[in-house]
PDB file of N, CA and C in Angstrom:
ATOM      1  N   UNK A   1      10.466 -30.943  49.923  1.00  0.00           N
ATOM      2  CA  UNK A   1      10.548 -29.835  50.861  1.00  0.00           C
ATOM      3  C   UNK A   1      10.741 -28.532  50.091  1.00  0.00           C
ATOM      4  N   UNK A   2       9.755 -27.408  50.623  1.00  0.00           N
ATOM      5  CA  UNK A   2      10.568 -25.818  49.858  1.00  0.00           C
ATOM      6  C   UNK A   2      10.502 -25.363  50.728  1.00  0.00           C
ATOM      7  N   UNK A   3      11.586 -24.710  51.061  1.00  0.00           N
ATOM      8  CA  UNK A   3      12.111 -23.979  52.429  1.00  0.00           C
ATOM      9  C   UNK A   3      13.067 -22.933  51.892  1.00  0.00           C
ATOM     10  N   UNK A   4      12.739 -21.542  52.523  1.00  0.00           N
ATOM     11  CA  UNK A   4      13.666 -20.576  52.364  1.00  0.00           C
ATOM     12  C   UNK A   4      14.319 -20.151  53.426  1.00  0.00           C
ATOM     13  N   UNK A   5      15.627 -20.067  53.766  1.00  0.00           N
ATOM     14  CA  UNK A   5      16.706 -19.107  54.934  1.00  0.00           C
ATOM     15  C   UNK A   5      16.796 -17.783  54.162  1.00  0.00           C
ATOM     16  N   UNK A   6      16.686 -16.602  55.075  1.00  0.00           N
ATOM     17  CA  UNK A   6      16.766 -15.196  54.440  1.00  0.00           C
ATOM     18  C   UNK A   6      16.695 -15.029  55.914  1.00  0.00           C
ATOM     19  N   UNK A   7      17.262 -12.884  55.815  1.00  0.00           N
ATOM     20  CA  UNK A   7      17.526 -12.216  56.738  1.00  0.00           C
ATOM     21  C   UNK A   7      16.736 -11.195  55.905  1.00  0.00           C
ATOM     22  N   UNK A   8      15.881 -10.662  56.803  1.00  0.00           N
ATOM     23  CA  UNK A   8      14.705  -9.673  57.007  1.00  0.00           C
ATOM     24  C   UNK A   8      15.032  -8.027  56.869  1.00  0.00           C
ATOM     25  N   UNK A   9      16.694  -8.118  57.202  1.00  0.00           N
ATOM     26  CA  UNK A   9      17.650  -6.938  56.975  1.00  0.00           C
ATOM     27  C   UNK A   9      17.779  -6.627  56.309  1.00  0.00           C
ATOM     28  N   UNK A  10      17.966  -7.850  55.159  1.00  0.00           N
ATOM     29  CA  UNK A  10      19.299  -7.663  54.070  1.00  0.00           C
ATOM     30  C   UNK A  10      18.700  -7.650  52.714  1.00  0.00           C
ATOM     31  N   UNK A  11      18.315  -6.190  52.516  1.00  0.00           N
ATOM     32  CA  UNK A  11      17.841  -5.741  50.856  1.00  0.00           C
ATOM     33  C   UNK A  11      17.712  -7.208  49.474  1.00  0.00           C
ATOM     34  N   UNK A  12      18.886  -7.213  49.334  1.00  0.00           N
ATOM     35  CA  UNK A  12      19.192  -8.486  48.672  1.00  0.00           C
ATOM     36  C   UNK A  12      18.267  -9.754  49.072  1.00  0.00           C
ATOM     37  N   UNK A  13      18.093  -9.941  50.060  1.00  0.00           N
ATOM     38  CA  UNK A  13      17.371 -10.979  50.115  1.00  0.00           C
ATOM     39  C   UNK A  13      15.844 -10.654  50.501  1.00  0.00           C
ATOM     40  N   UNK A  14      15.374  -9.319  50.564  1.00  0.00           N
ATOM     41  CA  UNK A  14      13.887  -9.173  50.509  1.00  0.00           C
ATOM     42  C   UNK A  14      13.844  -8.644  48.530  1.00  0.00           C
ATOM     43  N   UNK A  15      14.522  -8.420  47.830  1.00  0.00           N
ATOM     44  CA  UNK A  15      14.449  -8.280  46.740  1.00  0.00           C
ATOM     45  C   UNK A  15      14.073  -9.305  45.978  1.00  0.00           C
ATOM     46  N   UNK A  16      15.228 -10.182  46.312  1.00  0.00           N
ATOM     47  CA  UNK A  16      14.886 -11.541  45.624  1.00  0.00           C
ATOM     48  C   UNK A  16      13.981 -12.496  46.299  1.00  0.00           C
ATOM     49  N   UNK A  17      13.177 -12.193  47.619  1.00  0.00           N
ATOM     50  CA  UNK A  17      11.955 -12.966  47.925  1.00  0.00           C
ATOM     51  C   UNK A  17      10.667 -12.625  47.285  1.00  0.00           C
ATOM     52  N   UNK A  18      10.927 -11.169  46.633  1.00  0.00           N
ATOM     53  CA  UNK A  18      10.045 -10.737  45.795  1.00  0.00           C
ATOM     54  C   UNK A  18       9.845 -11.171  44.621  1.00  0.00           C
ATOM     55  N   UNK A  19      10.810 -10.810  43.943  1.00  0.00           N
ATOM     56  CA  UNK A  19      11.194 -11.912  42.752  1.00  0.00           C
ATOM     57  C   UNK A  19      10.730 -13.401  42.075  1.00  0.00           C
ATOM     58  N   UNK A  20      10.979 -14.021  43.632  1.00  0.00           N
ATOM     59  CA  UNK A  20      10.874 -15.492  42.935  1.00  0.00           C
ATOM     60  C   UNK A  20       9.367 -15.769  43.824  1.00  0.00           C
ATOM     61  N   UNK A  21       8.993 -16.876  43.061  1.00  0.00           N
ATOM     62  CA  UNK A  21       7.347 -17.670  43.646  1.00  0.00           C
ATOM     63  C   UNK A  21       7.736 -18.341  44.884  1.00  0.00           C
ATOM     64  N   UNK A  22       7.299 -18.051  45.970  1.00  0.00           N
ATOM     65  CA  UNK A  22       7.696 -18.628  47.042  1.00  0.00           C
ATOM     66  C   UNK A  22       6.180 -19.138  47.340  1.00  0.00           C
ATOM     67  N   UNK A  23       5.141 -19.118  46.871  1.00  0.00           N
ATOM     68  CA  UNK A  23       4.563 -19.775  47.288  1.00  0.00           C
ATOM     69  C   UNK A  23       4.588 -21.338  47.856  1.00  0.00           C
ATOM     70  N   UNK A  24       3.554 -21.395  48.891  1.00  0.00           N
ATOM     71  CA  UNK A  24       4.359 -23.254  49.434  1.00  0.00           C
ATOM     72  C   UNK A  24       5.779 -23.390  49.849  1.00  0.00           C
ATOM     73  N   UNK A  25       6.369 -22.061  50.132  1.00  0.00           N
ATOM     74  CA  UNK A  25       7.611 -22.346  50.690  1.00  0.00           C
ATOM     75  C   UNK A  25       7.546 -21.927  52.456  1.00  0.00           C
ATOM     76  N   UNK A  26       7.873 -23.000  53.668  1.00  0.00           N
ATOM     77  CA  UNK A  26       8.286 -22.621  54.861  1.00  0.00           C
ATOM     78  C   UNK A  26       9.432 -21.180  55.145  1.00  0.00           C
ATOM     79  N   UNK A  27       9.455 -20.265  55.078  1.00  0.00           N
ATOM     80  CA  UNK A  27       9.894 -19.236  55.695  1.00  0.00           C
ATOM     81  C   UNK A  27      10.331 -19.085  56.921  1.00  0.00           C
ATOM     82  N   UNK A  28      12.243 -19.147  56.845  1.00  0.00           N
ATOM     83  CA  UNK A  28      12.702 -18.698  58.121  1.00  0.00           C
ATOM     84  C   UNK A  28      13.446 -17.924  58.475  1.00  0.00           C
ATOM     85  N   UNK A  29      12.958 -16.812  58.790  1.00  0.00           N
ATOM     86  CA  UNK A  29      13.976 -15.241  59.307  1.00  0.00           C
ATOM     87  C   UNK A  29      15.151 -16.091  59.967  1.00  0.00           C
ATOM     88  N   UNK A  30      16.158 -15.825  59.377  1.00  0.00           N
ATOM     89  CA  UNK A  30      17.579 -16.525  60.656  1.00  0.00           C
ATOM     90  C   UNK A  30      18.198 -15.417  61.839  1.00  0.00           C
ATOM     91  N   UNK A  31      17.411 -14.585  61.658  1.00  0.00           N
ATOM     92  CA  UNK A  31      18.114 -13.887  63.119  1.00  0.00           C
ATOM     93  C   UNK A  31      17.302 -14.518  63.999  1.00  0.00           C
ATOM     94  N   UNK A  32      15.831 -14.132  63.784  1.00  0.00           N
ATOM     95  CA  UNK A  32      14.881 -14.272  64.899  1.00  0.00           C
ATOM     96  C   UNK A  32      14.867 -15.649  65.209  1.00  0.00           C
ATOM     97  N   UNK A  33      15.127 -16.593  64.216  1.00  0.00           N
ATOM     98  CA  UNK A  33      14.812 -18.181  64.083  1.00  0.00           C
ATOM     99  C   UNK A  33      16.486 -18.965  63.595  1.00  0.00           C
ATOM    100  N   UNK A  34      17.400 -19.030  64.553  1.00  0.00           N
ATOM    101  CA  UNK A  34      18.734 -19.232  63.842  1.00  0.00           C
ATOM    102  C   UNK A  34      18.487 -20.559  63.376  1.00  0.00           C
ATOM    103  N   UNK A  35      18.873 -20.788  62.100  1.00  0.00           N
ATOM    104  CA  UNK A  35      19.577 -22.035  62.067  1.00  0.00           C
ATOM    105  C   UNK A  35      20.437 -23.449  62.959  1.00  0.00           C
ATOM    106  N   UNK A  36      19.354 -24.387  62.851  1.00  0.00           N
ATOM    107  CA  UNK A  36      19.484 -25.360  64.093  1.00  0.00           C
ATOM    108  C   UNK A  36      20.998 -26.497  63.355  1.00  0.00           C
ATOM    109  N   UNK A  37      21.458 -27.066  63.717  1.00  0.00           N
ATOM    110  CA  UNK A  37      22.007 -27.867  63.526  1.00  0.00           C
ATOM    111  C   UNK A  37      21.586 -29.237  62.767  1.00  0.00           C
ATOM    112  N   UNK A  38      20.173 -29.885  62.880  1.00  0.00           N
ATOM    113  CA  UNK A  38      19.660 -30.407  62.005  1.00  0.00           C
ATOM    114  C   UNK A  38      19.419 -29.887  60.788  1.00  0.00           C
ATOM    115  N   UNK A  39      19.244 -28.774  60.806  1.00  0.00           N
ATOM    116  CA  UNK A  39      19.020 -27.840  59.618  1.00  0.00           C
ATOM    117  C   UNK A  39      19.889 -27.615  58.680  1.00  0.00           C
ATOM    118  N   UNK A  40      21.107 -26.919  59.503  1.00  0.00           N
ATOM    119  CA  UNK A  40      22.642 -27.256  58.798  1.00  0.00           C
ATOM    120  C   UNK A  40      23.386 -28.519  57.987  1.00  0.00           C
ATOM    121  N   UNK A  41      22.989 -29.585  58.925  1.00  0.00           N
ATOM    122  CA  UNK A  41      23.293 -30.805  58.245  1.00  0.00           C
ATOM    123  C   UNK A  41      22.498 -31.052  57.246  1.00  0.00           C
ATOM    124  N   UNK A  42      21.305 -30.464  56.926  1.00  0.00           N
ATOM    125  CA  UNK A  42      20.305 -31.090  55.895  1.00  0.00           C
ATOM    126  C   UNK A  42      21.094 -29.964  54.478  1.00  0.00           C
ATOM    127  N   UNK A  43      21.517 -28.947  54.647  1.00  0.00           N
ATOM    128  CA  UNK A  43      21.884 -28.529  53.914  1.00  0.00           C
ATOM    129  C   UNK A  43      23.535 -28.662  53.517  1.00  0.00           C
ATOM    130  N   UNK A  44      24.120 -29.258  54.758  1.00  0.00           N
ATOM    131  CA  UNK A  44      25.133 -29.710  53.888  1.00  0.00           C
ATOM    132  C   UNK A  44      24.897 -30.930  53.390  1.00  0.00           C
ATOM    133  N   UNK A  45      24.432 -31.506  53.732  1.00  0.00           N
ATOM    134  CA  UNK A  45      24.113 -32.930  52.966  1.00  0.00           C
ATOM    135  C   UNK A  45      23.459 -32.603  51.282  1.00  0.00           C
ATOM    136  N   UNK A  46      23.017 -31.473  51.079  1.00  0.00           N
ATOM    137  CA  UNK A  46      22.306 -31.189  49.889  1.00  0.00           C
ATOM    138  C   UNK A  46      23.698 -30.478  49.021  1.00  0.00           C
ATOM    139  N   UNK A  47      24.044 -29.330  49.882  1.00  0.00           N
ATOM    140  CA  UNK A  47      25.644 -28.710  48.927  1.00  0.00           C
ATOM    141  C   UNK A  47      26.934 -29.940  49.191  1.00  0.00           C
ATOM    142  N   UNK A  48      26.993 -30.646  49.855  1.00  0.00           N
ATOM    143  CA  UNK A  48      28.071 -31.410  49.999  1.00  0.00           C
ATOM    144  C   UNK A  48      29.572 -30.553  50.444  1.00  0.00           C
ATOM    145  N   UNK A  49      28.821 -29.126  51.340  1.00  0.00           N
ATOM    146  CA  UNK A  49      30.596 -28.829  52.207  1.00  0.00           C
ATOM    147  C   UNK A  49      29.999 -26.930  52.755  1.00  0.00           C
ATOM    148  N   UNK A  50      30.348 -27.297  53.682  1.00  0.00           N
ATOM    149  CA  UNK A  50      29.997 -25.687  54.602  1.00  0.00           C
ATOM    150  C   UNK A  50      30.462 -24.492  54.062  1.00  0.00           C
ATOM    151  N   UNK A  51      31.613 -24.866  53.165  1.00  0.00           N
ATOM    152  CA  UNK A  51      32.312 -23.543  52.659  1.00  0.00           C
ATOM    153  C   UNK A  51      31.293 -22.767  51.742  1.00  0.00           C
ATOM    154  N   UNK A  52      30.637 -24.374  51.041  1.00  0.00           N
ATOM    155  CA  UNK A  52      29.539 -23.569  49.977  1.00  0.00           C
ATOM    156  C   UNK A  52      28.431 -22.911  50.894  1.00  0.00           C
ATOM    157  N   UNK A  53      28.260 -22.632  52.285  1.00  0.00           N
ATOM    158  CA  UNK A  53      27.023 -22.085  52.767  1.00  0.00           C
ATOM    159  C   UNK A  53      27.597 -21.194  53.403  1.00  0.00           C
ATOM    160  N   UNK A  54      28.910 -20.873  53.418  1.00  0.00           N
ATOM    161  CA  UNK A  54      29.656 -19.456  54.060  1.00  0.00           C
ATOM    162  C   UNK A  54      29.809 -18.476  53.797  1.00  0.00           C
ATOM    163  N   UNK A  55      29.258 -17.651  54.560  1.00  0.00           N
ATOM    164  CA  UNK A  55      29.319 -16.078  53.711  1.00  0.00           C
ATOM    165  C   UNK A  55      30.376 -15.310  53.802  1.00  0.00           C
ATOM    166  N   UNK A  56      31.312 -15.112  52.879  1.00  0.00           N
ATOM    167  CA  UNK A  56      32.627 -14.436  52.751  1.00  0.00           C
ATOM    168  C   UNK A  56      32.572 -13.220  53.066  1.00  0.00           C
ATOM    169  N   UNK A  57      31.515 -12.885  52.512  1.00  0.00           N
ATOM    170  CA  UNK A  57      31.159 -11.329  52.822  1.00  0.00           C
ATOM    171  C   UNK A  57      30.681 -10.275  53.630  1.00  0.00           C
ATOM    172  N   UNK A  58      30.505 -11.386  54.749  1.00  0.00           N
ATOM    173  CA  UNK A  58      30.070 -11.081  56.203  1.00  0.00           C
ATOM    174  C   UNK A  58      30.861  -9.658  56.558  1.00  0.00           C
ATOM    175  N   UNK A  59      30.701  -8.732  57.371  1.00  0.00           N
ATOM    176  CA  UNK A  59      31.721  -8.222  57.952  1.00  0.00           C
ATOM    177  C   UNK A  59      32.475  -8.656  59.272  1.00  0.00           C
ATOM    178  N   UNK A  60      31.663  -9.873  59.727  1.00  0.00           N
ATOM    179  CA  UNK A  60      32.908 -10.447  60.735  1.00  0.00           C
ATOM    180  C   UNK A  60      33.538 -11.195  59.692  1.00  0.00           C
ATOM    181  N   UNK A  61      33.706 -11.753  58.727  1.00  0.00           N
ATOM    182  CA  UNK A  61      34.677 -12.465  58.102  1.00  0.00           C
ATOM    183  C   UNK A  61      36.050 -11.142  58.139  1.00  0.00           C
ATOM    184  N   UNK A  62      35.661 -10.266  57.864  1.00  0.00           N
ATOM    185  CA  UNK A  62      36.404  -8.912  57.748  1.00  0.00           C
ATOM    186  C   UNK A  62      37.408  -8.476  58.732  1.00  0.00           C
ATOM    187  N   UNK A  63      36.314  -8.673  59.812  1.00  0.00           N
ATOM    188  CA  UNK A  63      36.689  -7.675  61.313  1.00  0.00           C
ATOM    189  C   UNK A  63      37.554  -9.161  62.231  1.00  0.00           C
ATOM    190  N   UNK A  64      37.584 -10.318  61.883  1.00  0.00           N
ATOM    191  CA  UNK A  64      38.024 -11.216  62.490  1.00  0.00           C
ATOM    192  C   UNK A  64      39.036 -11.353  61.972  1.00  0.00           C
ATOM    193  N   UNK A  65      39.257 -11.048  60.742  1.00  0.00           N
ATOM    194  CA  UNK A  65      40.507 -11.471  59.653  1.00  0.00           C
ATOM    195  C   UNK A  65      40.317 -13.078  59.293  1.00  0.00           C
ATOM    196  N   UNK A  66      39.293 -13.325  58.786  1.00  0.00           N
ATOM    197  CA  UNK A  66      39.156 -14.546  58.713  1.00  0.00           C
ATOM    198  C   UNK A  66      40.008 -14.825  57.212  1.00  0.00           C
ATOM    199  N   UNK A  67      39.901 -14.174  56.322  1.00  0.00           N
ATOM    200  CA  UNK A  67      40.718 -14.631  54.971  1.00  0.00           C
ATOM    201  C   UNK A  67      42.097 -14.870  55.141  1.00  0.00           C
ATOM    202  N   UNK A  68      42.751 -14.623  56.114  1.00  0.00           N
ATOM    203  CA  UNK A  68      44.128 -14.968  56.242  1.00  0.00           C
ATOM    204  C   UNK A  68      44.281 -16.200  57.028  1.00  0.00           C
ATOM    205  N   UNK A  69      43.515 -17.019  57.387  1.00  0.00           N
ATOM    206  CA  UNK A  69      43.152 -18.079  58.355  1.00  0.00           C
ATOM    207  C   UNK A  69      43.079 -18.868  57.539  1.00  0.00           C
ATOM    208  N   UNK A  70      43.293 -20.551  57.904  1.00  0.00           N
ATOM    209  CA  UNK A  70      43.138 -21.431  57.209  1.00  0.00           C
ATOM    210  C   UNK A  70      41.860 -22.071  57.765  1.00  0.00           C
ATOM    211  N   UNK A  71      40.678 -22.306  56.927  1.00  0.00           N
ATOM    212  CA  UNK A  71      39.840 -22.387  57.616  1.00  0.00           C
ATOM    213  C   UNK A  71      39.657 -24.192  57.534  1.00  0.00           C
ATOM    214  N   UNK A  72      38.880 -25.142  57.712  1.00  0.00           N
ATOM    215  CA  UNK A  72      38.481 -26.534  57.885  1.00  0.00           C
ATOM    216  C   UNK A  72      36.737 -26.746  57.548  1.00  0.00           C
ATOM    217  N   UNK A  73      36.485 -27.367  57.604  1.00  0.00           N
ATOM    218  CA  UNK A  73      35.027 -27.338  57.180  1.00  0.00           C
ATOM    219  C   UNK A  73      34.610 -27.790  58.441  1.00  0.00           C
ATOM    220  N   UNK A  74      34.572 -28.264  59.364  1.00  0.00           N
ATOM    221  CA  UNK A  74      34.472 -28.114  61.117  1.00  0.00           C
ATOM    222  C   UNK A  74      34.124 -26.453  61.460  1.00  0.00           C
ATOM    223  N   UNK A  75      35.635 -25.988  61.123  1.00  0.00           N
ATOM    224  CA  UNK A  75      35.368 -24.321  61.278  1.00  0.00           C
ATOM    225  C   UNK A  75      34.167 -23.722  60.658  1.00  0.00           C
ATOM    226  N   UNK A  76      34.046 -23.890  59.119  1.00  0.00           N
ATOM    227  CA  UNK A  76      32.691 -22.979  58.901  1.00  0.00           C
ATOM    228  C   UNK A  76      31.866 -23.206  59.237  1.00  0.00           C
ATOM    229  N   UNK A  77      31.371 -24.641  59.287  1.00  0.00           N
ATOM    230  CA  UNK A  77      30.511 -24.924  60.137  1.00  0.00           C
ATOM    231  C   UNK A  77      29.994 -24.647  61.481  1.00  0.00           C
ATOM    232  N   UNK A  78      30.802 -24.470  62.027  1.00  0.00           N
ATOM    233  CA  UNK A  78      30.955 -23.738  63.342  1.00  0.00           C
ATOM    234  C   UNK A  78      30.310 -22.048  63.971  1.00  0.00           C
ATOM    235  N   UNK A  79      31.202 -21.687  62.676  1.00  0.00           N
ATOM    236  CA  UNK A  79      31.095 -20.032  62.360  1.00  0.00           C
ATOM    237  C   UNK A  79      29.704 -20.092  62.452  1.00  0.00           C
ATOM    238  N   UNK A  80      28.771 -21.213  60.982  1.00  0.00           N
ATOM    239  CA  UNK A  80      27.826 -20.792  60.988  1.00  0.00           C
ATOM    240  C   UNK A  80      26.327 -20.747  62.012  1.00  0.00           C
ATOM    241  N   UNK A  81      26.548 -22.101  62.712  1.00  0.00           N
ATOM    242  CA  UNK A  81      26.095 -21.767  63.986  1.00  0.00           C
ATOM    243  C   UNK A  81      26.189 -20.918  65.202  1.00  0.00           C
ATOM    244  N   UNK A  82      27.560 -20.543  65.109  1.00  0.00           N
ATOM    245  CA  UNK A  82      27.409 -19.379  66.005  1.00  0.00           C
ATOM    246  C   UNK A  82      27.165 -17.811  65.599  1.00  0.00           C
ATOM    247  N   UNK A  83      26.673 -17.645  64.768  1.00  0.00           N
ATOM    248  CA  UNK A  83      26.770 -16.075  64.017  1.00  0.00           C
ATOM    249  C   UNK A  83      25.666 -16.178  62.641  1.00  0.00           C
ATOM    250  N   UNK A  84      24.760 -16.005  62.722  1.00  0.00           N
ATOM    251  CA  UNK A  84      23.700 -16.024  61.888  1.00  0.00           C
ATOM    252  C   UNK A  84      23.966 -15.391  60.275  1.00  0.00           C
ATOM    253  N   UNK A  85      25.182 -14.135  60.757  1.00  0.00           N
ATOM    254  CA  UNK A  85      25.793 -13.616  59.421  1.00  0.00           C
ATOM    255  C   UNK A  85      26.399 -14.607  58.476  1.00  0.00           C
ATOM    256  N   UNK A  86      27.178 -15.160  58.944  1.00  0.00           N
ATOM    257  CA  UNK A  86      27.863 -16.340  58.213  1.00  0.00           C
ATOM    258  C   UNK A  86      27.480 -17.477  57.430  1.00  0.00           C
ATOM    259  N   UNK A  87      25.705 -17.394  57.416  1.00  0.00           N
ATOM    260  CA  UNK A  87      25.365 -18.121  56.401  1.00  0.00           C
ATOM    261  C   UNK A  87      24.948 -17.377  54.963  1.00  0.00           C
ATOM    262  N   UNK A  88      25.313 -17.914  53.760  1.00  0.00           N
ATOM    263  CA  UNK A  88      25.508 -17.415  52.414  1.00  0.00           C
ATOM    264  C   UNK A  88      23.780 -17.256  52.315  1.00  0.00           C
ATOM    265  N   UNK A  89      23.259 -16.241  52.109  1.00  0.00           N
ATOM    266  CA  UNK A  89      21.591 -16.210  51.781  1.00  0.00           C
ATOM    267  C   UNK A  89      21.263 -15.184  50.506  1.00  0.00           C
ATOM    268  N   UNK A  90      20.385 -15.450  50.495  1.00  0.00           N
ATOM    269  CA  UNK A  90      19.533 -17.202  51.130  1.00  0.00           C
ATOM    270  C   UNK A  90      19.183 -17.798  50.404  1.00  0.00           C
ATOM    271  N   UNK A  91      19.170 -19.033  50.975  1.00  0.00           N
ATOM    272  CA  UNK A  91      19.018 -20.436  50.950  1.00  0.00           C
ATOM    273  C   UNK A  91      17.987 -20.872  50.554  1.00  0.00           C
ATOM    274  N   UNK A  92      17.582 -21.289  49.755  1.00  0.00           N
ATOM    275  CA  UNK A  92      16.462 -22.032  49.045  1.00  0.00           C
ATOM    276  C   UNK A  92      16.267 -23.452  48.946  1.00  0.00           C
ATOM    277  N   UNK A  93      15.601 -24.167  49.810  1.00  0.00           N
ATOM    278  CA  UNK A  93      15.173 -25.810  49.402  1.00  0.00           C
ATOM    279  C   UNK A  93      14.058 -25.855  48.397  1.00  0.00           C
ATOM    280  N   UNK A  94      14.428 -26.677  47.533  1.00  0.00           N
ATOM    281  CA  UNK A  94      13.388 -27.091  46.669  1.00  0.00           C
ATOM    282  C   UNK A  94      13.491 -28.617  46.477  1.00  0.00           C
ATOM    283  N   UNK A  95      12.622 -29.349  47.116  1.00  0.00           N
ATOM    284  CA  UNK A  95      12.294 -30.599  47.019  1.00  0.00           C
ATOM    285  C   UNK A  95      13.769 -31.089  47.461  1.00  0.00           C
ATOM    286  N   UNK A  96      14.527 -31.716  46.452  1.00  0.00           N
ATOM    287  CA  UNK A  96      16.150 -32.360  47.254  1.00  0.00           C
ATOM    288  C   UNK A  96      17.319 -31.447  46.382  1.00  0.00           C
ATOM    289  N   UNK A  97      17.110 -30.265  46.107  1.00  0.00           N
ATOM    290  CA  UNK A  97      17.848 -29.358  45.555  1.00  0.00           C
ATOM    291  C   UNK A  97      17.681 -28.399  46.668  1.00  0.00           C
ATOM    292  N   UNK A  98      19.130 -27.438  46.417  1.00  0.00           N
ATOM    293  CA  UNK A  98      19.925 -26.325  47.150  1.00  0.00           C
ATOM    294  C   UNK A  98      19.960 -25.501  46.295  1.00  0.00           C
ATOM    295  N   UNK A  99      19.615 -24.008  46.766  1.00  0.00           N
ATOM    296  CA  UNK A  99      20.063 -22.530  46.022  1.00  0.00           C
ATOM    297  C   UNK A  99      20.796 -21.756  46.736  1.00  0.00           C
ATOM    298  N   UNK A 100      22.234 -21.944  46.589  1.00  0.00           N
ATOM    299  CA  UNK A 100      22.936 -20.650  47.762  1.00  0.00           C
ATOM    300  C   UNK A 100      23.178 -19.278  47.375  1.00  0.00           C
ATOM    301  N   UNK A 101      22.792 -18.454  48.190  1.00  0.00           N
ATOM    302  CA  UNK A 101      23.374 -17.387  47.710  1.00  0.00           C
ATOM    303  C   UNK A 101      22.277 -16.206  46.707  1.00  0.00           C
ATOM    304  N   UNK A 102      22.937 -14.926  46.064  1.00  0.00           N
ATOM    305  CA  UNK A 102      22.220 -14.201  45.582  1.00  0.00           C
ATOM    306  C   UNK A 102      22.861 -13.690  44.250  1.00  0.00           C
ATOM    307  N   UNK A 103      24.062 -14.944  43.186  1.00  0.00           N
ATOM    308  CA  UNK A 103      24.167 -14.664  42.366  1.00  0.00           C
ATOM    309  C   UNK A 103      22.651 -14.896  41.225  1.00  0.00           C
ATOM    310  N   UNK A 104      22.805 -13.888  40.103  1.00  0.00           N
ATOM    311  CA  UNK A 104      22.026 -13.947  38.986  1.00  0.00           C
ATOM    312  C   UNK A 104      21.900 -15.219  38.577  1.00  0.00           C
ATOM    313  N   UNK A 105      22.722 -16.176  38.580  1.00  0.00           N
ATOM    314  CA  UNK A 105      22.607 -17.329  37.733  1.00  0.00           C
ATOM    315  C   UNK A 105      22.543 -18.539  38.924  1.00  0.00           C
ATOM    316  N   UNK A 106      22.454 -18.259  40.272  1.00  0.00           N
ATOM    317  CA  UNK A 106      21.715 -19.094  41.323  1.00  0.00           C
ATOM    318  C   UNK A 106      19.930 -18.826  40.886  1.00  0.00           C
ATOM    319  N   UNK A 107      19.894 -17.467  40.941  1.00  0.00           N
ATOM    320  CA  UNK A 107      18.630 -16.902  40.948  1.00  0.00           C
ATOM    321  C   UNK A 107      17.541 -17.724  40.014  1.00  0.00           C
ATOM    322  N   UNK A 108      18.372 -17.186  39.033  1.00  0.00           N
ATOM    323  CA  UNK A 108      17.896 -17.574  37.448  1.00  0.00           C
ATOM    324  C   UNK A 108      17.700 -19.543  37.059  1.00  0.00           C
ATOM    325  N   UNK A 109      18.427 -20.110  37.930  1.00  0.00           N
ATOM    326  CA  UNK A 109      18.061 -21.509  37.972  1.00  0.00           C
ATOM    327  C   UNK A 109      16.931 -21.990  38.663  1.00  0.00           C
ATOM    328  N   UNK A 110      17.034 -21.475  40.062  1.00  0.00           N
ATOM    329  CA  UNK A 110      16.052 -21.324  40.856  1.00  0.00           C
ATOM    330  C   UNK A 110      14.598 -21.398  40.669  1.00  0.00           C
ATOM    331  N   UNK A 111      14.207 -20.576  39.582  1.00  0.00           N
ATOM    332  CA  UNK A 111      13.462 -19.424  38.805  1.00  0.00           C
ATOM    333  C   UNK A 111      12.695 -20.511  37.918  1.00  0.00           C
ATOM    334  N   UNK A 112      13.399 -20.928  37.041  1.00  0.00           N
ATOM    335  CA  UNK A 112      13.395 -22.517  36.618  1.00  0.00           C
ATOM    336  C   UNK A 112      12.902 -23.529  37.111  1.00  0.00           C
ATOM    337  N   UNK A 113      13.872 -23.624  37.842  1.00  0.00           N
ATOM    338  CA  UNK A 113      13.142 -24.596  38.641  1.00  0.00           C
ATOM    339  C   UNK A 113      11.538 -24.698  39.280  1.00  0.00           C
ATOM    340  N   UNK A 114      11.217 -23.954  40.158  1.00  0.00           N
ATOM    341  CA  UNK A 114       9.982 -24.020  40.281  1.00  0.00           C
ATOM    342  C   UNK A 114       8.978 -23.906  39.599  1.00  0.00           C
ATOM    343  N   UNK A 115       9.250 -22.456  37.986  1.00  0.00           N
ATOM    344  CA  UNK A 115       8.559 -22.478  37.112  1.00  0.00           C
ATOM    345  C   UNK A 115       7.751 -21.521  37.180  1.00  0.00           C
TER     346      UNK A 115
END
């Protein structure tokens, strides 16, 4: 499978769709197209825990006060179905590998990987 989650908004992630070869990859805007619950599970089943697909940096993580909360992995999970912000992007499937996120050295494996 190559499948990308990205938001159409968010600089960062039209930067780095530029960036990397997405050719042959399924493309899914998550506002317009949220993230289904089969979907979720396929990716936690690939990171092995929701926290790794949570975006800290949300500004509802902010405006909710979520860092002072004890959160559960039920909870992020949760979050992330209900609030499209809250997933860490984006998300990259490649075959039975996971890319979260928009550090340099997610990127840079990534990058690799496909070749």
């Amino acid at each position: 499978m190559k499948k990308v989650y990205f938001l159409q908004t968010c600089d960062t992630c039209r930067r780095i769709l530029k960036e990397v070869n997405t050719d042959g990859f399924e493309r899914q805007e998550i506002k317009a197209n949220p993230v289904t619950v089969v979907q979720l599970e396929e990716m936690h089943k690939l990171s092995g825990s929701y926290e790794a697909l949570f975006n800290k940096r949300a500004k509802l993580y902010k405006s909710k006060d979520l860092k002072n909360q004890t959160l559960t992995e039920a909870d992020y999970r949760q979050f992330i179905l209900d609030e499209y912000t809250f997933l860490k992007r984006p998300v990259f499937i490649f075959n039975d590998e996971i890319f979260i996120g928009n550090s340099k050295k997610v990127i840079e494996e990534l990058k690799k990987k496909i070749g």
